[in-house]
C-alpha atoms as a PDB file:
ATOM      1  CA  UNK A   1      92.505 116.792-140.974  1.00  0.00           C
ATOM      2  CA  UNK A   2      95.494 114.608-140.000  1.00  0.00           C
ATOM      3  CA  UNK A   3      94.349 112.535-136.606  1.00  0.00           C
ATOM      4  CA  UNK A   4      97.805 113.137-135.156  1.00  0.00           C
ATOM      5  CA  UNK A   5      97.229 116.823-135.262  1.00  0.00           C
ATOM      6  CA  UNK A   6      93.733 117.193-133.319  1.00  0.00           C
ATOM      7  CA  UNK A   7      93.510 118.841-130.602  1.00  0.00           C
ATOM      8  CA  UNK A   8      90.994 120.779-128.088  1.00  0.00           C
ATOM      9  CA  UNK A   9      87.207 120.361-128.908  1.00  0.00           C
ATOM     10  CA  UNK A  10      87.805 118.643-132.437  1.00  0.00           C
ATOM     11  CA  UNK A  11      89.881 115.935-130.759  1.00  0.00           C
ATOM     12  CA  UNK A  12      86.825 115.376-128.419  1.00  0.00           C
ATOM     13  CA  UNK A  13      84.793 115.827-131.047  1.00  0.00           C
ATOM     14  CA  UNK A  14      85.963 113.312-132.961  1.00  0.00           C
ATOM     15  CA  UNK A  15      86.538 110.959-129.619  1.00  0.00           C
ATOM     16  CA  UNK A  16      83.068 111.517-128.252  1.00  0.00           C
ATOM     17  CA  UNK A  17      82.258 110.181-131.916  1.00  0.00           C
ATOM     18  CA  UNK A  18      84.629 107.151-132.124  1.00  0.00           C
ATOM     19  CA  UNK A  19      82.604 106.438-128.420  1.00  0.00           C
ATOM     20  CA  UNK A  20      79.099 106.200-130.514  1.00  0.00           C
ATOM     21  CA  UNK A  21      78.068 109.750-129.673  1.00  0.00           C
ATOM     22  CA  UNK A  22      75.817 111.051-132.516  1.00  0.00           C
ATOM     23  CA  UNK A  23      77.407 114.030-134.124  1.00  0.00           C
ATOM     24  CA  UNK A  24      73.233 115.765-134.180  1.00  0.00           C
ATOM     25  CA  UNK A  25      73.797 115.590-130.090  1.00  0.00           C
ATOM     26  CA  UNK A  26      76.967 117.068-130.034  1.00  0.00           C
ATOM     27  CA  UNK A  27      77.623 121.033-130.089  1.00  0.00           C
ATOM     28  CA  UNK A  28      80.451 123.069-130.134  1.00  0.00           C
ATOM     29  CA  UNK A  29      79.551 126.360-128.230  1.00  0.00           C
ATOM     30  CA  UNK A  30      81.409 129.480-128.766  1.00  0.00           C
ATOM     31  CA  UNK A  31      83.855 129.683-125.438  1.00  0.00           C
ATOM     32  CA  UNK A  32      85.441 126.386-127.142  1.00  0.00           C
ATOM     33  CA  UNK A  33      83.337 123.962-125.256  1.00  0.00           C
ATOM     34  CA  UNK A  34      82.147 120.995-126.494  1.00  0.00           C
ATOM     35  CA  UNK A  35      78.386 119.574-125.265  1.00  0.00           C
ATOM     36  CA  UNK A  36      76.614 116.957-125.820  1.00  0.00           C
ATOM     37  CA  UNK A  37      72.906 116.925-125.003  1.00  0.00           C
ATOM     38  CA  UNK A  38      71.453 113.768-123.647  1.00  0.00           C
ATOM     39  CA  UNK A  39      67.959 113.712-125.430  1.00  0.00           C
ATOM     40  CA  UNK A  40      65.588 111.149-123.530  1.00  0.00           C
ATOM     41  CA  UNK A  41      62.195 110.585-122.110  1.00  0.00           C
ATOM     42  CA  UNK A  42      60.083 113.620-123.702  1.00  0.00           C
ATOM     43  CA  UNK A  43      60.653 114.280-127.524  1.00  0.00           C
ATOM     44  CA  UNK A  44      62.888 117.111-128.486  1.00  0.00           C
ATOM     45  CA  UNK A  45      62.953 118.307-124.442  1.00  0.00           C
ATOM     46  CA  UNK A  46      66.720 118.131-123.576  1.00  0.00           C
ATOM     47  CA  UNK A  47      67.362 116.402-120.097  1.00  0.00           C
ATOM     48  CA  UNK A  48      70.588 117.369-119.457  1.00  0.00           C
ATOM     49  CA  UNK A  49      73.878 118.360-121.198  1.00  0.00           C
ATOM     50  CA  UNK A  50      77.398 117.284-120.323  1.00  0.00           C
ATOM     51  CA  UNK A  51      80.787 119.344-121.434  1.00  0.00           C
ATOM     52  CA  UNK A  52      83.038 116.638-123.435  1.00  0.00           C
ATOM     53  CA  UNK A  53      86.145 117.438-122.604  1.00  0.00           C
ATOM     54  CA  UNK A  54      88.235 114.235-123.218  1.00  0.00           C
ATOM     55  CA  UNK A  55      91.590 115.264-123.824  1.00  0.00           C
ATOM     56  CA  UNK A  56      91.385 117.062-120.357  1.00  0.00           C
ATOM     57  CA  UNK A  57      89.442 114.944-118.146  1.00  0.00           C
ATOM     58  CA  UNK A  58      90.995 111.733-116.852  1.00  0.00           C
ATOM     59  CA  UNK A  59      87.280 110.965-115.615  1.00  0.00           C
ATOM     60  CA  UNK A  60      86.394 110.564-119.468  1.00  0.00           C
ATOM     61  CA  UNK A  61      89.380 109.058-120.733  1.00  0.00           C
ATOM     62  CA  UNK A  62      90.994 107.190-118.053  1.00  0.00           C
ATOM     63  CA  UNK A  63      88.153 104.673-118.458  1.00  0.00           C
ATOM     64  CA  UNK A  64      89.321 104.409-122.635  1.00  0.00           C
ATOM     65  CA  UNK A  65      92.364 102.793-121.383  1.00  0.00           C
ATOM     66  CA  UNK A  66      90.710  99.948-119.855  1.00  0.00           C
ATOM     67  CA  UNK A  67      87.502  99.703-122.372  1.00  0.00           C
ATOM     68  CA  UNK A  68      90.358  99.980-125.628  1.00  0.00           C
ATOM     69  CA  UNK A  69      93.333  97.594-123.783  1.00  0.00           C
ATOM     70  CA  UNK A  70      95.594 100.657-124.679  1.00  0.00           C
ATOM     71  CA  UNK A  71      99.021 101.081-123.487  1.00  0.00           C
ATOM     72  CA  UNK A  72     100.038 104.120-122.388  1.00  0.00           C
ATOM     73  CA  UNK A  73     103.942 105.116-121.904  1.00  0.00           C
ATOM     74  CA  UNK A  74     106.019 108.286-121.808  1.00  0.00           C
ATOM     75  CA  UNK A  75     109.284 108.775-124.279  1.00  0.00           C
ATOM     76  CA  UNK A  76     112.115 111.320-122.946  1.00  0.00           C
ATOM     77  CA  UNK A  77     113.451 112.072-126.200  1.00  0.00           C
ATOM     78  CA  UNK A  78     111.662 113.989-127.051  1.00  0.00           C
ATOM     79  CA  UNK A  79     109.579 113.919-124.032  1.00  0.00           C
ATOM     80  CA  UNK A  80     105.406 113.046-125.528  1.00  0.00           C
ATOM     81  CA  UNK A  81     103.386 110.612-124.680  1.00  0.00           C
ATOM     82  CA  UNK A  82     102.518 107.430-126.688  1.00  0.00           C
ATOM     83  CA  UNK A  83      99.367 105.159-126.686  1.00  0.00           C
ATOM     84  CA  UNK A  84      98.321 102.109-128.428  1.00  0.00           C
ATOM     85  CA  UNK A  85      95.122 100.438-128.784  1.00  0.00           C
ATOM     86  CA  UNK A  86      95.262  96.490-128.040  1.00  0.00           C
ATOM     87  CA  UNK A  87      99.057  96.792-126.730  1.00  0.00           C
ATOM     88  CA  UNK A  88     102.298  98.467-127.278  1.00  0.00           C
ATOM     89  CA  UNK A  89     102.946  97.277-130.793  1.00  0.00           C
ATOM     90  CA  UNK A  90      99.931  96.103-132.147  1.00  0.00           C
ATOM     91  CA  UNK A  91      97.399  98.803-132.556  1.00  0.00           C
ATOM     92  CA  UNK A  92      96.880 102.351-133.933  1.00  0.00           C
ATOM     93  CA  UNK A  93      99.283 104.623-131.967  1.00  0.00           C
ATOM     94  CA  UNK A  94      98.001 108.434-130.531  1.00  0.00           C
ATOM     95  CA  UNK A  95     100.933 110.596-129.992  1.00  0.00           C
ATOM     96  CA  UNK A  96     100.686 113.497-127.433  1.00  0.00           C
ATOM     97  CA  UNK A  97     101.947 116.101-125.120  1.00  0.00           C
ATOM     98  CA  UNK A  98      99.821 114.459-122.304  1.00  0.00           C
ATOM     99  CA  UNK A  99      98.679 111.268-121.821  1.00  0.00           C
ATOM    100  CA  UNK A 100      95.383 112.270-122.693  1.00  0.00           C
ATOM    101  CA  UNK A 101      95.736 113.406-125.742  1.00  0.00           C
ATOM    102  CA  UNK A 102      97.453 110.489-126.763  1.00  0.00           C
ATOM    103  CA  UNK A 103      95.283 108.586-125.565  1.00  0.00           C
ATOM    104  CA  UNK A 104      92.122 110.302-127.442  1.00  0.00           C
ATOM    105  CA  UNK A 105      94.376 110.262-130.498  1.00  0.00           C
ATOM    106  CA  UNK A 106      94.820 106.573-130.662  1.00  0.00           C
ATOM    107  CA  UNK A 107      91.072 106.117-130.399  1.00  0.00           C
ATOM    108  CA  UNK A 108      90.152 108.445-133.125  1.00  0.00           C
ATOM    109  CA  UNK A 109      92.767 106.682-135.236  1.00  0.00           C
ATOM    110  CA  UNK A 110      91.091 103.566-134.398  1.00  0.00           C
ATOM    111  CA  UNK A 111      87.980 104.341-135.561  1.00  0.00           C
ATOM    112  CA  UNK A 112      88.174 106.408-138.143  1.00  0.00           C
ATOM    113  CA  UNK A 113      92.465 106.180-139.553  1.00  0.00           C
ATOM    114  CA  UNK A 114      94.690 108.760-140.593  1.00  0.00           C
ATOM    115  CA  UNK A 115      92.915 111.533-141.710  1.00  0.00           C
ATOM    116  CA  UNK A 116      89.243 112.768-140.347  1.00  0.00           C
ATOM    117  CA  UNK A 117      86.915 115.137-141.712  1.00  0.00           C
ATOM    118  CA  UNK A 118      86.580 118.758-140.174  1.00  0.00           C
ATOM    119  CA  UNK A 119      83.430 119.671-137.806  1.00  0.00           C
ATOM    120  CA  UNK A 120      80.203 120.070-139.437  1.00  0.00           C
ATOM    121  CA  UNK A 121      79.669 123.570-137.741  1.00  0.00           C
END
């Protein structure tokens, strides 16, 4: 799959992955939703699980801006957003209708380049 066309749960798929989440933590349940279950303390008991939902949630990927340096700026013609990892110009670019999905698109592309594999499920 071409990075620049993820979207919904694959493109936080693949971000939660590009973030170090294991892909045997992560599952995508039927309504869409993507989970990730935070295995700790007692083997195999699940502690607690937490929806992914990066290109929606500026409380998940506001805090890529700052941990990536990315820039983040809107074009008007066409109107999308545009961000780039390390500074306008000088990193892998994530194009987008919102500034989150740019912004999960240019870390995906960081990690992992142009093209990523479909999900395992």
């Amino acid at each position: 799959m071409r990075t620049a066309d993820l979207t919904g749960a694959i493109l936080d798929w693949h971000t939660a992955r590009a973030e170090g989440v294991p892909a045997a933590d992560m599952e995508l349940r039927a309504n869409g939703t993507l989970c990730v279950r935070n295995i700790r303390g007692t083997p195999g008991k699940i502690v607690a699980v937490q929806v992914l939902d990066y290109s929606t949630n500026w409380a998940l990927s506001g805090p890529l801006v700052e941990k990536h340096m990315a820039d983040v700026e809107c074009h008007v013609d066409p109107v999308r957003w545009v961000c780039s990892i390390g500074g306008i110009g000088f990193g892998p670019d994530g194009v987008g209708d919102t500034p989150l999905i740019a912004i999960c698109r240019a870390v995906v592309r960081a990690a992992f380049g142009d093209d990523v594999e479909d999900l395992p499920c």
